[in-house]
PDB file of N, CA and C in Angstrom:
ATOM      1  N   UNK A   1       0.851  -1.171   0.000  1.00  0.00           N
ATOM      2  CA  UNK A   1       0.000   0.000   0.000  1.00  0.00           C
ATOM      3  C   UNK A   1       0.895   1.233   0.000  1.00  0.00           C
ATOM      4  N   UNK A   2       1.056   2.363  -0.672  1.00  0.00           N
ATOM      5  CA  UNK A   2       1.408   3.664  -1.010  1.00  0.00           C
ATOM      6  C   UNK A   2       1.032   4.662  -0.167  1.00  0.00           C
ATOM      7  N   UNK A   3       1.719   4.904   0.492  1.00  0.00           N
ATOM      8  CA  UNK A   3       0.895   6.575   1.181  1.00  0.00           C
ATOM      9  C   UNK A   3       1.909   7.228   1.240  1.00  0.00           C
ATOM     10  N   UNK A   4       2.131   8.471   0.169  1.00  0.00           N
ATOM     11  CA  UNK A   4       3.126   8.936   0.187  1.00  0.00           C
ATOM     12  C   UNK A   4       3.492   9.811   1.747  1.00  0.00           C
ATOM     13  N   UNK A   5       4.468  10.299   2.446  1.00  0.00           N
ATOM     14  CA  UNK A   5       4.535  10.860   3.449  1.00  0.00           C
ATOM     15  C   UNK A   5       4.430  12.288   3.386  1.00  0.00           C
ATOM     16  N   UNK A   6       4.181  12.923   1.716  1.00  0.00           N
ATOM     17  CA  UNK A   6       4.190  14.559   2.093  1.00  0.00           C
ATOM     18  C   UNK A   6       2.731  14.758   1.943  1.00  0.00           C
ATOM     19  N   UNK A   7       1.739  14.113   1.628  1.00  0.00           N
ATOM     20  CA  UNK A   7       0.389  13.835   1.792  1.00  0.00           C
ATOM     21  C   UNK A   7      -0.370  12.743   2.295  1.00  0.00           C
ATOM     22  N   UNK A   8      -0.613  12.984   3.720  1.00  0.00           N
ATOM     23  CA  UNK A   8      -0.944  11.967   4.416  1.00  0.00           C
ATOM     24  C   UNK A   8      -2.531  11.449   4.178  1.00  0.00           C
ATOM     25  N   UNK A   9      -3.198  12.235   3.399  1.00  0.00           N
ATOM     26  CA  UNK A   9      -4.739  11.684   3.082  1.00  0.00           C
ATOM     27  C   UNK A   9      -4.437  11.373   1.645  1.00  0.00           C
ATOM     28  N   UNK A  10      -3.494  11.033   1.352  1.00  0.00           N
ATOM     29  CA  UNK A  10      -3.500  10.386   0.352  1.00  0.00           C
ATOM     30  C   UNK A  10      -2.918   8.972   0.143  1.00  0.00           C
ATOM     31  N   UNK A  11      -3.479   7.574  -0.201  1.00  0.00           N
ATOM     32  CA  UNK A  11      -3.242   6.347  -0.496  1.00  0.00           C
ATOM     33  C   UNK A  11      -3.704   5.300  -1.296  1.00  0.00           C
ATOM     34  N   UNK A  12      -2.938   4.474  -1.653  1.00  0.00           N
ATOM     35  CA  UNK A  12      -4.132   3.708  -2.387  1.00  0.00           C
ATOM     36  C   UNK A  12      -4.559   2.581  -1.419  1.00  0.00           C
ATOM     37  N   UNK A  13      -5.143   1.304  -1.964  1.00  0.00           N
ATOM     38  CA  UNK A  13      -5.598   0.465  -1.430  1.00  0.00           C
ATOM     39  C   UNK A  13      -4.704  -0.739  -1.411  1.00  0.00           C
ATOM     40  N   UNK A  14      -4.598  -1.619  -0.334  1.00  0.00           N
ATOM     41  CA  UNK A  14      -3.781  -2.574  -0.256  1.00  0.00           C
ATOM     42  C   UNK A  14      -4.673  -3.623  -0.803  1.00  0.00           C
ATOM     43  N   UNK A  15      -3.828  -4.472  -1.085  1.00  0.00           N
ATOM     44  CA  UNK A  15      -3.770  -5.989  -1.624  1.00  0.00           C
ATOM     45  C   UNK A  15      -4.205  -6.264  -2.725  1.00  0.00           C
ATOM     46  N   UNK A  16      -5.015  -7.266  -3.296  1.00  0.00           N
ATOM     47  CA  UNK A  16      -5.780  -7.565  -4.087  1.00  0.00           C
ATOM     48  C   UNK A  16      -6.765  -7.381  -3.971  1.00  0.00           C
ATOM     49  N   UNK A  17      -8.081  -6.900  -5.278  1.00  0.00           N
ATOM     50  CA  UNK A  17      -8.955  -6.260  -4.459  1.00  0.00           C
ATOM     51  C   UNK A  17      -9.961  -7.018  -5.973  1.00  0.00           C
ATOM     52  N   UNK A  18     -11.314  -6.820  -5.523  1.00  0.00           N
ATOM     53  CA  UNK A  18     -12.624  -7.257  -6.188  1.00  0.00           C
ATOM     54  C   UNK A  18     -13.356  -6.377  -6.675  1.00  0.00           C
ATOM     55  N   UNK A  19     -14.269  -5.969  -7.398  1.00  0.00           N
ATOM     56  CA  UNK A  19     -15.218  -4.581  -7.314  1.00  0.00           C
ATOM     57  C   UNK A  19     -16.443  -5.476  -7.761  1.00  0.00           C
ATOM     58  N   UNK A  20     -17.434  -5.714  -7.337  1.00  0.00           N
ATOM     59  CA  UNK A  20     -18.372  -6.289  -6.876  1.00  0.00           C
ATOM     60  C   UNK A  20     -19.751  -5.002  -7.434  1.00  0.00           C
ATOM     61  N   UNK A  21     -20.528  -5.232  -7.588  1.00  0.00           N
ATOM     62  CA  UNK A  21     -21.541  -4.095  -8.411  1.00  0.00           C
ATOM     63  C   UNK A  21     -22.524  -4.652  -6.888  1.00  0.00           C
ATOM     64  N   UNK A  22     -23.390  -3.656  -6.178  1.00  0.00           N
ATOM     65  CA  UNK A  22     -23.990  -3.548  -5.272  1.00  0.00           C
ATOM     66  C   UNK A  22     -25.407  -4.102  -5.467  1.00  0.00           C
ATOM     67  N   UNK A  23     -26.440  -3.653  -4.538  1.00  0.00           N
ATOM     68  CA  UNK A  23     -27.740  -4.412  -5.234  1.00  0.00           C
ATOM     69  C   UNK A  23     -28.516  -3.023  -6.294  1.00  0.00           C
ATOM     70  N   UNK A  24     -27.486  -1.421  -6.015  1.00  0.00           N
ATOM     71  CA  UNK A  24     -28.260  -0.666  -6.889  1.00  0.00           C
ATOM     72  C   UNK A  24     -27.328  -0.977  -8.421  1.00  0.00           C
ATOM     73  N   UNK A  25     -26.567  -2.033  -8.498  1.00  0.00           N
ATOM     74  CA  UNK A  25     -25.594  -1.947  -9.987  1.00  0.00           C
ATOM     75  C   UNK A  25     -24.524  -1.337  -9.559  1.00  0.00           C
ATOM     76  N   UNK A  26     -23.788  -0.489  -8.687  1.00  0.00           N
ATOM     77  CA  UNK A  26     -22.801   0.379  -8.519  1.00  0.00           C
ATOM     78  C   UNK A  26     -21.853  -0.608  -7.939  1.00  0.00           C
ATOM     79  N   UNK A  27     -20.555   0.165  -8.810  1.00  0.00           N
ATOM     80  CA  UNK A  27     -19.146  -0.822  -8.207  1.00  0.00           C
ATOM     81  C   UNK A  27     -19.108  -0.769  -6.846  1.00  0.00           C
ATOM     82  N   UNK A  28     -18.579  -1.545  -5.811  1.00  0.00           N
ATOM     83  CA  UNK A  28     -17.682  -1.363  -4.476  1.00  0.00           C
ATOM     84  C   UNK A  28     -16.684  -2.384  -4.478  1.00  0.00           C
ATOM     85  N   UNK A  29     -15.711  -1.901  -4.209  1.00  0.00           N
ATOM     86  CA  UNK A  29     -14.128  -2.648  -3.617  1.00  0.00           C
ATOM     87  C   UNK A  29     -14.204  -3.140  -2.382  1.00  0.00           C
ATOM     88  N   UNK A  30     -13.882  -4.425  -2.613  1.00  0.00           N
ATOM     89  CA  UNK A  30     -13.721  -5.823  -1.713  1.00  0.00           C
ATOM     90  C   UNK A  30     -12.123  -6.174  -1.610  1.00  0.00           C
ATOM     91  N   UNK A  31     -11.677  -6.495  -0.507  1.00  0.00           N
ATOM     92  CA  UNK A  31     -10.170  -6.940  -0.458  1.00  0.00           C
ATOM     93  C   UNK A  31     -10.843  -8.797  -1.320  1.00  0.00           C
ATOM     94  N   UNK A  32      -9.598  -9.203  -1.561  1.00  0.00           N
ATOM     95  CA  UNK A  32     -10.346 -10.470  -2.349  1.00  0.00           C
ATOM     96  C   UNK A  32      -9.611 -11.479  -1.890  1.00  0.00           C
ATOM     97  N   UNK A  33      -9.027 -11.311  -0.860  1.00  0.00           N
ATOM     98  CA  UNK A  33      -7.980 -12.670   0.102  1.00  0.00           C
ATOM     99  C   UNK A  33      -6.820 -12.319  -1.132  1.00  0.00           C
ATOM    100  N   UNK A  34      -6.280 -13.904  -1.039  1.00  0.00           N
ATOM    101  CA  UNK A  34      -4.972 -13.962  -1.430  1.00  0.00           C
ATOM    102  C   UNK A  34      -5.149 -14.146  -3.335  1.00  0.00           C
ATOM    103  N   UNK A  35      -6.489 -13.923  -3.942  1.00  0.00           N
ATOM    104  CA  UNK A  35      -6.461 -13.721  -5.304  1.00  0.00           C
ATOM    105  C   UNK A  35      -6.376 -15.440  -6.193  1.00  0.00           C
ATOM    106  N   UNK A  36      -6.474 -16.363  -5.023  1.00  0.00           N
ATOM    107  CA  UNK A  36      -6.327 -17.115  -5.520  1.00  0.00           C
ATOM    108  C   UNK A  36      -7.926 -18.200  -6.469  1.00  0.00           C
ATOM    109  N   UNK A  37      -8.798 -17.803  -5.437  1.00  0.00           N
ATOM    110  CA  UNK A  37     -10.060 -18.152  -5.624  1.00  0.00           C
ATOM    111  C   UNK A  37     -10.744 -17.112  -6.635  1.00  0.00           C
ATOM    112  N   UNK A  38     -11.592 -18.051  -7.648  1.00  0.00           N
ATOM    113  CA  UNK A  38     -12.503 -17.384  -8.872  1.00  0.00           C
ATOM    114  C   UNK A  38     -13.683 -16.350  -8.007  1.00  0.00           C
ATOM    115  N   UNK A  39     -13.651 -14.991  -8.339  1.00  0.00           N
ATOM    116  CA  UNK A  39     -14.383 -14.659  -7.692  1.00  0.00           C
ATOM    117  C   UNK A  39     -16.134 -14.295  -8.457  1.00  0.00           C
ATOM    118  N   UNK A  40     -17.391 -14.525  -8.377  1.00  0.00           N
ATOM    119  CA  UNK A  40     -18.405 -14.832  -9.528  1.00  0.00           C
ATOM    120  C   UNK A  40     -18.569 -12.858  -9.204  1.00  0.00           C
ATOM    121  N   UNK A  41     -19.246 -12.269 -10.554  1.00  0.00           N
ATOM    122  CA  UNK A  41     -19.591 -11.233 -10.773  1.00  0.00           C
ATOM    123  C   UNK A  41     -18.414 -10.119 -10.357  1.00  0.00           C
ATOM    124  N   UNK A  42     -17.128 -10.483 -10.553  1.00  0.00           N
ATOM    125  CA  UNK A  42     -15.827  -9.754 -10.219  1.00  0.00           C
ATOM    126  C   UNK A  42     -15.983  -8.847 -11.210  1.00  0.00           C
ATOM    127  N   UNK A  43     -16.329  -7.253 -11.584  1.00  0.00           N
ATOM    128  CA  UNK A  43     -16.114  -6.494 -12.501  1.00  0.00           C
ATOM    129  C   UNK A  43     -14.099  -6.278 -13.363  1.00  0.00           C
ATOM    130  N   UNK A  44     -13.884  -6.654 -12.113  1.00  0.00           N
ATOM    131  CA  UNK A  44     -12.311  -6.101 -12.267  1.00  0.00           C
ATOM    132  C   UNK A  44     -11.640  -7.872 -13.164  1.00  0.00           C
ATOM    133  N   UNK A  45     -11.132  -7.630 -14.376  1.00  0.00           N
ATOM    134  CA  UNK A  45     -10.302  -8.583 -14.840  1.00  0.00           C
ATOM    135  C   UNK A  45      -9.124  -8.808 -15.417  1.00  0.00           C
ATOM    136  N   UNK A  46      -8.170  -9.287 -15.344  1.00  0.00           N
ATOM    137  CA  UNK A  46      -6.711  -9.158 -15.803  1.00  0.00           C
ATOM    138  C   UNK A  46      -6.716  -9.519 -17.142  1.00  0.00           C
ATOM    139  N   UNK A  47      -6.123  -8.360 -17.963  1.00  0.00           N
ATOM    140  CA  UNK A  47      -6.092  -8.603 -19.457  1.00  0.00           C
ATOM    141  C   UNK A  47      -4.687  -8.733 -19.649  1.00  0.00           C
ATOM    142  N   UNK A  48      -3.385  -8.521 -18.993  1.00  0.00           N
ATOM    143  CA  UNK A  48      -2.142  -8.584 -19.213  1.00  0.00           C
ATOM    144  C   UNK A  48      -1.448  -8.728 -17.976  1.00  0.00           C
ATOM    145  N   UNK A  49      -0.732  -9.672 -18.324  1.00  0.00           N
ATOM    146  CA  UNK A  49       0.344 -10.183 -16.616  1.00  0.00           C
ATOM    147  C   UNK A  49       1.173 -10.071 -17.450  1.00  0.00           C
ATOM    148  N   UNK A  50       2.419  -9.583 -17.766  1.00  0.00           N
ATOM    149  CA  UNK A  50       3.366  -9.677 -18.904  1.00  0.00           C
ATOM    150  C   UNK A  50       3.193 -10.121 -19.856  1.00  0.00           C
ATOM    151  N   UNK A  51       1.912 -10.586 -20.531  1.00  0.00           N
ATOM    152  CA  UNK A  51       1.708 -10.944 -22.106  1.00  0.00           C
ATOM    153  C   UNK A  51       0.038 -10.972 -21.907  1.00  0.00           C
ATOM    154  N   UNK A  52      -0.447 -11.091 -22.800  1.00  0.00           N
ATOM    155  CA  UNK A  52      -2.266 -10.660 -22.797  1.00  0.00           C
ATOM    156  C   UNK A  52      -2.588 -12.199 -22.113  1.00  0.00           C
ATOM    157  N   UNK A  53      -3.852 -11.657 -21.333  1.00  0.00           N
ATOM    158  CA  UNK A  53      -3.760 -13.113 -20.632  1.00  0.00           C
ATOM    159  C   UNK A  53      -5.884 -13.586 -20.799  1.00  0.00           C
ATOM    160  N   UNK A  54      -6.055 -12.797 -22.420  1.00  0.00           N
ATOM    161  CA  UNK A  54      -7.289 -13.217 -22.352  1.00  0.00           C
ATOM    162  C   UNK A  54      -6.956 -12.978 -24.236  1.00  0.00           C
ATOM    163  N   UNK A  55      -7.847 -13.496 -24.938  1.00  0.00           N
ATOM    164  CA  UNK A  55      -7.960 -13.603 -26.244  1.00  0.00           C
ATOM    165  C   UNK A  55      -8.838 -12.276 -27.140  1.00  0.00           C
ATOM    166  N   UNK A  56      -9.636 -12.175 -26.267  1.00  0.00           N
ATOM    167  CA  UNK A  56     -10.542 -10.683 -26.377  1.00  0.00           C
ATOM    168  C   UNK A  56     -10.959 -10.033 -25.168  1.00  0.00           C
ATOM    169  N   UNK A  57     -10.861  -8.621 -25.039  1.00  0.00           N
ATOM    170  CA  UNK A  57     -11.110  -7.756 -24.337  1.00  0.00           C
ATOM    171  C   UNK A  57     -12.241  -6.580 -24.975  1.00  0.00           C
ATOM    172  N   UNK A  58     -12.688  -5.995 -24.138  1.00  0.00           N
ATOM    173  CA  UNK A  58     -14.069  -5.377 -24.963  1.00  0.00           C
ATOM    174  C   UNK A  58     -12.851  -4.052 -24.641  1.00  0.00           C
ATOM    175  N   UNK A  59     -13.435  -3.562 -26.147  1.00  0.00           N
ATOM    176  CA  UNK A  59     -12.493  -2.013 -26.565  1.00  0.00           C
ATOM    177  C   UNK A  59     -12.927  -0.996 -25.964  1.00  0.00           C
ATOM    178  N   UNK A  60     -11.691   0.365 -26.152  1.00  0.00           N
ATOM    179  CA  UNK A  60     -12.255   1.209 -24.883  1.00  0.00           C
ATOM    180  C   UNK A  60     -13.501   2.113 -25.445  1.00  0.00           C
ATOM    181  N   UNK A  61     -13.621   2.352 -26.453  1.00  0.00           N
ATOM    182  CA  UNK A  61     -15.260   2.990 -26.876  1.00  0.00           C
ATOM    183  C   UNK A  61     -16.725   1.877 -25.716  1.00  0.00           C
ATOM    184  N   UNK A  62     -15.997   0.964 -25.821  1.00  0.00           N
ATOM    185  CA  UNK A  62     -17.307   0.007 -24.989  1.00  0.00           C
ATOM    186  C   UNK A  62     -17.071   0.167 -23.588  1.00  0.00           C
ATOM    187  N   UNK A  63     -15.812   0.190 -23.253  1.00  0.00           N
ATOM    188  CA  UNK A  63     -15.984   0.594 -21.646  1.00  0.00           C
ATOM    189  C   UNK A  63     -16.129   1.936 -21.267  1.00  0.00           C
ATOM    190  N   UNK A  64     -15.850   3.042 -21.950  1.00  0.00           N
ATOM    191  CA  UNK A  64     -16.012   4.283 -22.233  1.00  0.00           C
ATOM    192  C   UNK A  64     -17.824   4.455 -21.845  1.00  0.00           C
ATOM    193  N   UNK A  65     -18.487   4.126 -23.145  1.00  0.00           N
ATOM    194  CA  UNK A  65     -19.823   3.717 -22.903  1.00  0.00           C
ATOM    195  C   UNK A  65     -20.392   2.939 -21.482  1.00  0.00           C
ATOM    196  N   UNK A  66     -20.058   2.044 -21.090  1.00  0.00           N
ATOM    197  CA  UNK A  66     -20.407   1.259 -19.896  1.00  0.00           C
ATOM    198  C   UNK A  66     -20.141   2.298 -18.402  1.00  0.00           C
ATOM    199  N   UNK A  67     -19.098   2.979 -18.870  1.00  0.00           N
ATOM    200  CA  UNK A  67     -19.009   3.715 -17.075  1.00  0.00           C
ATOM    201  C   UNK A  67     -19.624   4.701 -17.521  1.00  0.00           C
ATOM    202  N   UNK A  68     -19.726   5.843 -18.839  1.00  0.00           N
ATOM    203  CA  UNK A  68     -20.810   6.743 -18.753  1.00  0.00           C
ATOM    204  C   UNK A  68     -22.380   6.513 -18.019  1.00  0.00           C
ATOM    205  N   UNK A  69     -22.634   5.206 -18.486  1.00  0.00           N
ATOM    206  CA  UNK A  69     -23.835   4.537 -18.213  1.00  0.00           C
ATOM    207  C   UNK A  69     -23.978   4.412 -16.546  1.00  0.00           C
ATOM    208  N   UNK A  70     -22.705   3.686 -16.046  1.00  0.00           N
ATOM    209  CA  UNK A  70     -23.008   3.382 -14.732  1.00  0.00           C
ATOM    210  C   UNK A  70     -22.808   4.974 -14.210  1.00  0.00           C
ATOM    211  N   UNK A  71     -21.801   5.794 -14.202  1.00  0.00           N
ATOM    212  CA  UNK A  71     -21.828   7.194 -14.020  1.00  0.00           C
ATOM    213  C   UNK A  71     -23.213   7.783 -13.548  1.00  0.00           C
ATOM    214  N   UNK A  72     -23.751   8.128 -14.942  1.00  0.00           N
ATOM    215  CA  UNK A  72     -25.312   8.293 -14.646  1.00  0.00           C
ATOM    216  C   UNK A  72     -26.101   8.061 -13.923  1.00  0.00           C
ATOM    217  N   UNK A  73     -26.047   6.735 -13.792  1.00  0.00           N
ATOM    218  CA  UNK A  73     -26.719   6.039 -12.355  1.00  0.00           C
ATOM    219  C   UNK A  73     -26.826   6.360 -11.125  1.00  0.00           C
ATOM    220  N   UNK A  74     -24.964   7.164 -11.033  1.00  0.00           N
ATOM    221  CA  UNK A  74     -24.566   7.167  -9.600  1.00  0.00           C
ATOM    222  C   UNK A  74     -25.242   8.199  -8.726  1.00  0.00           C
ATOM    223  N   UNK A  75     -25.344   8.364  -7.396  1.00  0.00           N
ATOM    224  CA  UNK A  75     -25.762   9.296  -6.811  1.00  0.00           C
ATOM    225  C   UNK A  75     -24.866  10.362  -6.778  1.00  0.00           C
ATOM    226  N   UNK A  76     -24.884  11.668  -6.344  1.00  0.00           N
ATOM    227  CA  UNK A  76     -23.922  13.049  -6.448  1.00  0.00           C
ATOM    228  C   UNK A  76     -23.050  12.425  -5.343  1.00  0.00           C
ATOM    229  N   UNK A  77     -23.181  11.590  -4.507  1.00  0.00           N
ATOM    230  CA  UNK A  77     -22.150  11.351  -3.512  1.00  0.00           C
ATOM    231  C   UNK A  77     -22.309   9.767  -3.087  1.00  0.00           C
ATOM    232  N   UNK A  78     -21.623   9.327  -3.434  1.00  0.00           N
ATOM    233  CA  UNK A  78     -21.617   7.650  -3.276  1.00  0.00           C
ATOM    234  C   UNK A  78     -19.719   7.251  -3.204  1.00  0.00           C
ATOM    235  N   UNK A  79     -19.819   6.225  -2.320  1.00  0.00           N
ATOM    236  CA  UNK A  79     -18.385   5.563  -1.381  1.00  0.00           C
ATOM    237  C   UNK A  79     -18.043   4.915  -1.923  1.00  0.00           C
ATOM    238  N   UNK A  80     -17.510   4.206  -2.474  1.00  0.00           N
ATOM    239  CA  UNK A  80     -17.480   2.923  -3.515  1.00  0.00           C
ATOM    240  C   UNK A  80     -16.642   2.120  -2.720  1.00  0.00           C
ATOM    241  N   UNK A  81     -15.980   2.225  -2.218  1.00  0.00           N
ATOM    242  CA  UNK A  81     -15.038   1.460  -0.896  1.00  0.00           C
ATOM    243  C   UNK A  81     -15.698   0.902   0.333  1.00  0.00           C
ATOM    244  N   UNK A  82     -15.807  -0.603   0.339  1.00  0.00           N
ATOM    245  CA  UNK A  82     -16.508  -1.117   1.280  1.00  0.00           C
ATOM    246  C   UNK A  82     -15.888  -1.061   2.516  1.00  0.00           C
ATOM    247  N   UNK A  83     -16.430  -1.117   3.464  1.00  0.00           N
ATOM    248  CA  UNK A  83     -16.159  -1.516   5.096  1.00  0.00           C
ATOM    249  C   UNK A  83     -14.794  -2.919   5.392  1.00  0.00           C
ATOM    250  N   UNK A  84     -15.295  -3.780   4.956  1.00  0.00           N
ATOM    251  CA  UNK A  84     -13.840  -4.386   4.295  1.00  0.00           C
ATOM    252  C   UNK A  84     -12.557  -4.035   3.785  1.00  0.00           C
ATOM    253  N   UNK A  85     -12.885  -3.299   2.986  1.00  0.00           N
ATOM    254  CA  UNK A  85     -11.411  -2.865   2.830  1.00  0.00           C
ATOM    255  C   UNK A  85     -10.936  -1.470   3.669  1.00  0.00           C
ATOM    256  N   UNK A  86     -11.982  -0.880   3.941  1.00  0.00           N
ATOM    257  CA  UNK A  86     -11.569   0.026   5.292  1.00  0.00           C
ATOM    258  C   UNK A  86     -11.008  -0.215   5.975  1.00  0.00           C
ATOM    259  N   UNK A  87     -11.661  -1.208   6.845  1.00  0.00           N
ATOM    260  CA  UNK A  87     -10.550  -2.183   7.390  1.00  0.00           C
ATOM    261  C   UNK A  87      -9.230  -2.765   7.678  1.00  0.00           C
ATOM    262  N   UNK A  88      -9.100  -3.256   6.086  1.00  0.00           N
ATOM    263  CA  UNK A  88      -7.912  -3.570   5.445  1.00  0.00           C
ATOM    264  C   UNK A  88      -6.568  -2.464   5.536  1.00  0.00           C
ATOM    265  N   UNK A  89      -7.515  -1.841   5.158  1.00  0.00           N
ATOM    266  CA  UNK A  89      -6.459  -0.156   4.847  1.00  0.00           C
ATOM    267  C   UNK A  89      -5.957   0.438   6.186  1.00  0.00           C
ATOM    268  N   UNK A  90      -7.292   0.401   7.290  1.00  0.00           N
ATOM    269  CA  UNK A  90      -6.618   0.569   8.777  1.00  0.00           C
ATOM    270  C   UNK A  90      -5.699  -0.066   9.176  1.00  0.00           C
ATOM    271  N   UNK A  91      -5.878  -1.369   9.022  1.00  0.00           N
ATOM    272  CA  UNK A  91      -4.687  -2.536   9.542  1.00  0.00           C
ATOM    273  C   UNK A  91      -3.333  -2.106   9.054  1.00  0.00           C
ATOM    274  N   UNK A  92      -3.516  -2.009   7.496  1.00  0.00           N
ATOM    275  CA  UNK A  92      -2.236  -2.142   7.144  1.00  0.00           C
ATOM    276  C   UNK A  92      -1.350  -0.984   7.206  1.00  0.00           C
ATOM    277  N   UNK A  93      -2.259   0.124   7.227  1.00  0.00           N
ATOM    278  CA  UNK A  93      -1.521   1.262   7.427  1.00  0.00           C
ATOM    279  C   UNK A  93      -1.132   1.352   8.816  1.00  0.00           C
ATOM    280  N   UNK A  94      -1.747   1.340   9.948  1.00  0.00           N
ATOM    281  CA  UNK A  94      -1.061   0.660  11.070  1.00  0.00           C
ATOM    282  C   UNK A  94       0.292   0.029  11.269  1.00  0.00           C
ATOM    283  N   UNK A  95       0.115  -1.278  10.305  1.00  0.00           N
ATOM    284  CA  UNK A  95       1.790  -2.192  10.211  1.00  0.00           C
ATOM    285  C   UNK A  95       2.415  -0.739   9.570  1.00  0.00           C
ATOM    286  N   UNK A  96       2.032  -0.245   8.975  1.00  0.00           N
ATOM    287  CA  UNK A  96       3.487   0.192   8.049  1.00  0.00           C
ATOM    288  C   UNK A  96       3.870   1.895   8.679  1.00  0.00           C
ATOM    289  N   UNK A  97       2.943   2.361   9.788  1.00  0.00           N
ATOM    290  CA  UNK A  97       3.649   3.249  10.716  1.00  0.00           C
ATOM    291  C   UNK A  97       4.480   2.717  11.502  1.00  0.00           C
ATOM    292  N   UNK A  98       3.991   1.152  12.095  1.00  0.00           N
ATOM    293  CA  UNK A  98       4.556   0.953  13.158  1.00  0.00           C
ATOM    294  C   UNK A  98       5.921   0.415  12.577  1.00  0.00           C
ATOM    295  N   UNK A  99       6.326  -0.017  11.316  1.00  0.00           N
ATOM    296  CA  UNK A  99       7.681  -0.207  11.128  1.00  0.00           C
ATOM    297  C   UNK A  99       8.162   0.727  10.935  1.00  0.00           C
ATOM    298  N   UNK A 100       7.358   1.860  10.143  1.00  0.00           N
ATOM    299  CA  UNK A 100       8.310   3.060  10.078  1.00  0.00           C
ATOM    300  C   UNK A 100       8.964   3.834  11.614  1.00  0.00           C
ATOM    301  N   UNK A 101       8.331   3.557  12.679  1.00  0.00           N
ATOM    302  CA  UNK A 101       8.854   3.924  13.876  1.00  0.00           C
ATOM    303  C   UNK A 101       9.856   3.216  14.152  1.00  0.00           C
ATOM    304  N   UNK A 102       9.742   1.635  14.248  1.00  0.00           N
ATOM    305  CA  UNK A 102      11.095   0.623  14.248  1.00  0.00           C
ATOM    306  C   UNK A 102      11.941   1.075  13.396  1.00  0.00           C
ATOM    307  N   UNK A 103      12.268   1.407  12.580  1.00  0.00           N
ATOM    308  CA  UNK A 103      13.454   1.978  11.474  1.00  0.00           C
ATOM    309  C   UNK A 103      13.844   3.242  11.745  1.00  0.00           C
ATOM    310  N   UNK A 104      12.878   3.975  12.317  1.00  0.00           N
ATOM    311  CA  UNK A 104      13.748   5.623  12.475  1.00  0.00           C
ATOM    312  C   UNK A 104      14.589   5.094  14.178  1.00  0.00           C
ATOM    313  N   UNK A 105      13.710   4.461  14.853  1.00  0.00           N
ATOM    314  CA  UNK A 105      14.452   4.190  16.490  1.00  0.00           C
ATOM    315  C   UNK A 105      15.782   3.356  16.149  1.00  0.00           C
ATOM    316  N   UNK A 106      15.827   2.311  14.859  1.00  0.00           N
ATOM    317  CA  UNK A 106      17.069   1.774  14.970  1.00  0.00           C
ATOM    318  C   UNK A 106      18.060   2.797  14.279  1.00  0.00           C
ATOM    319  N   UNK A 107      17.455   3.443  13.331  1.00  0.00           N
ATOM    320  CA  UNK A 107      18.582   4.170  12.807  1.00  0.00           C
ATOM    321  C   UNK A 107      18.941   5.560  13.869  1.00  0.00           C
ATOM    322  N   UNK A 108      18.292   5.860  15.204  1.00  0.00           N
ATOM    323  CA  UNK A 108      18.601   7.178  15.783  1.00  0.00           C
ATOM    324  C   UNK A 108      19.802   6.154  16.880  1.00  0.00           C
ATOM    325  N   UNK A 109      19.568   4.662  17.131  1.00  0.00           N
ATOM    326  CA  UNK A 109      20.392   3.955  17.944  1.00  0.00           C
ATOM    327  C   UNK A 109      21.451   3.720  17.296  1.00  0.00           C
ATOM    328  N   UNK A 110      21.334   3.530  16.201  1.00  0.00           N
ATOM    329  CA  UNK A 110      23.254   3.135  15.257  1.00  0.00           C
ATOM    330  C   UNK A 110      23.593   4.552  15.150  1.00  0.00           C
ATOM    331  N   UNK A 111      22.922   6.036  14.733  1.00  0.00           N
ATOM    332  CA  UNK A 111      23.381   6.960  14.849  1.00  0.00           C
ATOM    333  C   UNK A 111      24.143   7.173  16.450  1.00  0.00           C
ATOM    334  N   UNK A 112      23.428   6.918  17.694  1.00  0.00           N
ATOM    335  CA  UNK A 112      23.460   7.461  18.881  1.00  0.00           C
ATOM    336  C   UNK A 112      25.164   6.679  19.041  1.00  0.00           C
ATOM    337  N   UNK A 113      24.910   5.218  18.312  1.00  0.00           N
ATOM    338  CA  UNK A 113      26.175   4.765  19.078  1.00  0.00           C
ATOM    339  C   UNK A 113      27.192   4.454  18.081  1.00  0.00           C
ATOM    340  N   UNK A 114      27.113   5.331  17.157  1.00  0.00           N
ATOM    341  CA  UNK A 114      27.545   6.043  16.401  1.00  0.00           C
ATOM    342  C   UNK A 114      28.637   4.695  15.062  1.00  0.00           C
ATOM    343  N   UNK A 115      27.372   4.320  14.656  1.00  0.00           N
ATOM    344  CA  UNK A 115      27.278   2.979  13.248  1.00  0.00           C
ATOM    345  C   UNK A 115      27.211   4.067  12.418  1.00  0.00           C
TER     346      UNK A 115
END
């Protein structure tokens, strides 16, 4: 997960993730475990892992079209990020202060005793 340090409300989302269409049609992001399991009605699909990894992909005039469409739909203010990956994002951003504290304390101790 990314959070740069000169903007702290800014990050992306950790892990592998799902986008799941709600019961109004609207995307939301799901952490998706370890990516290993088929997930049914997954909007999100891998067209290239270092070489194309599907035979046809719908062109961007058609997905162009498809999010105008869902766009429209949307309300003036809608979350698309589920509680799940909220979650996710708390946790992990958590781990990755708390190492960043372990790394500045070891490096102020090899400084102090002078590594």
């Amino acid at each position: 997960m990314k959070a740069p340090q000169t903007e702290p409300n800014k990050f992306s989302l950790p892990g592998i993730m799902k986008v799941i269409p709600n019961a109004d049609g609207l995307p939301v992001v799901y952490p998706a475990g370890d990516g290993t399991q088929p997930v049914p009605n997954n909007l999100l699909q891998v067209v290239y892992d270092h070489r194309p990894c599907v035979e046809k992909w719908d062109d961007f005039e058609t997905i162009r079209k498809r999010v105008n469409e869902q766009w429209a739909k949307s309300p003036p203010i809608f979350d698309a990020v589920s509680q799940e990956m909220r979650d996710l994002t708390a946790q992990t951003r958590a781990l990755q202060l708390e190492r960043n504290a372990q790394s500045i304390a070891k490096s102020e101790a090899e400084l102090h005793n002078g590594q």
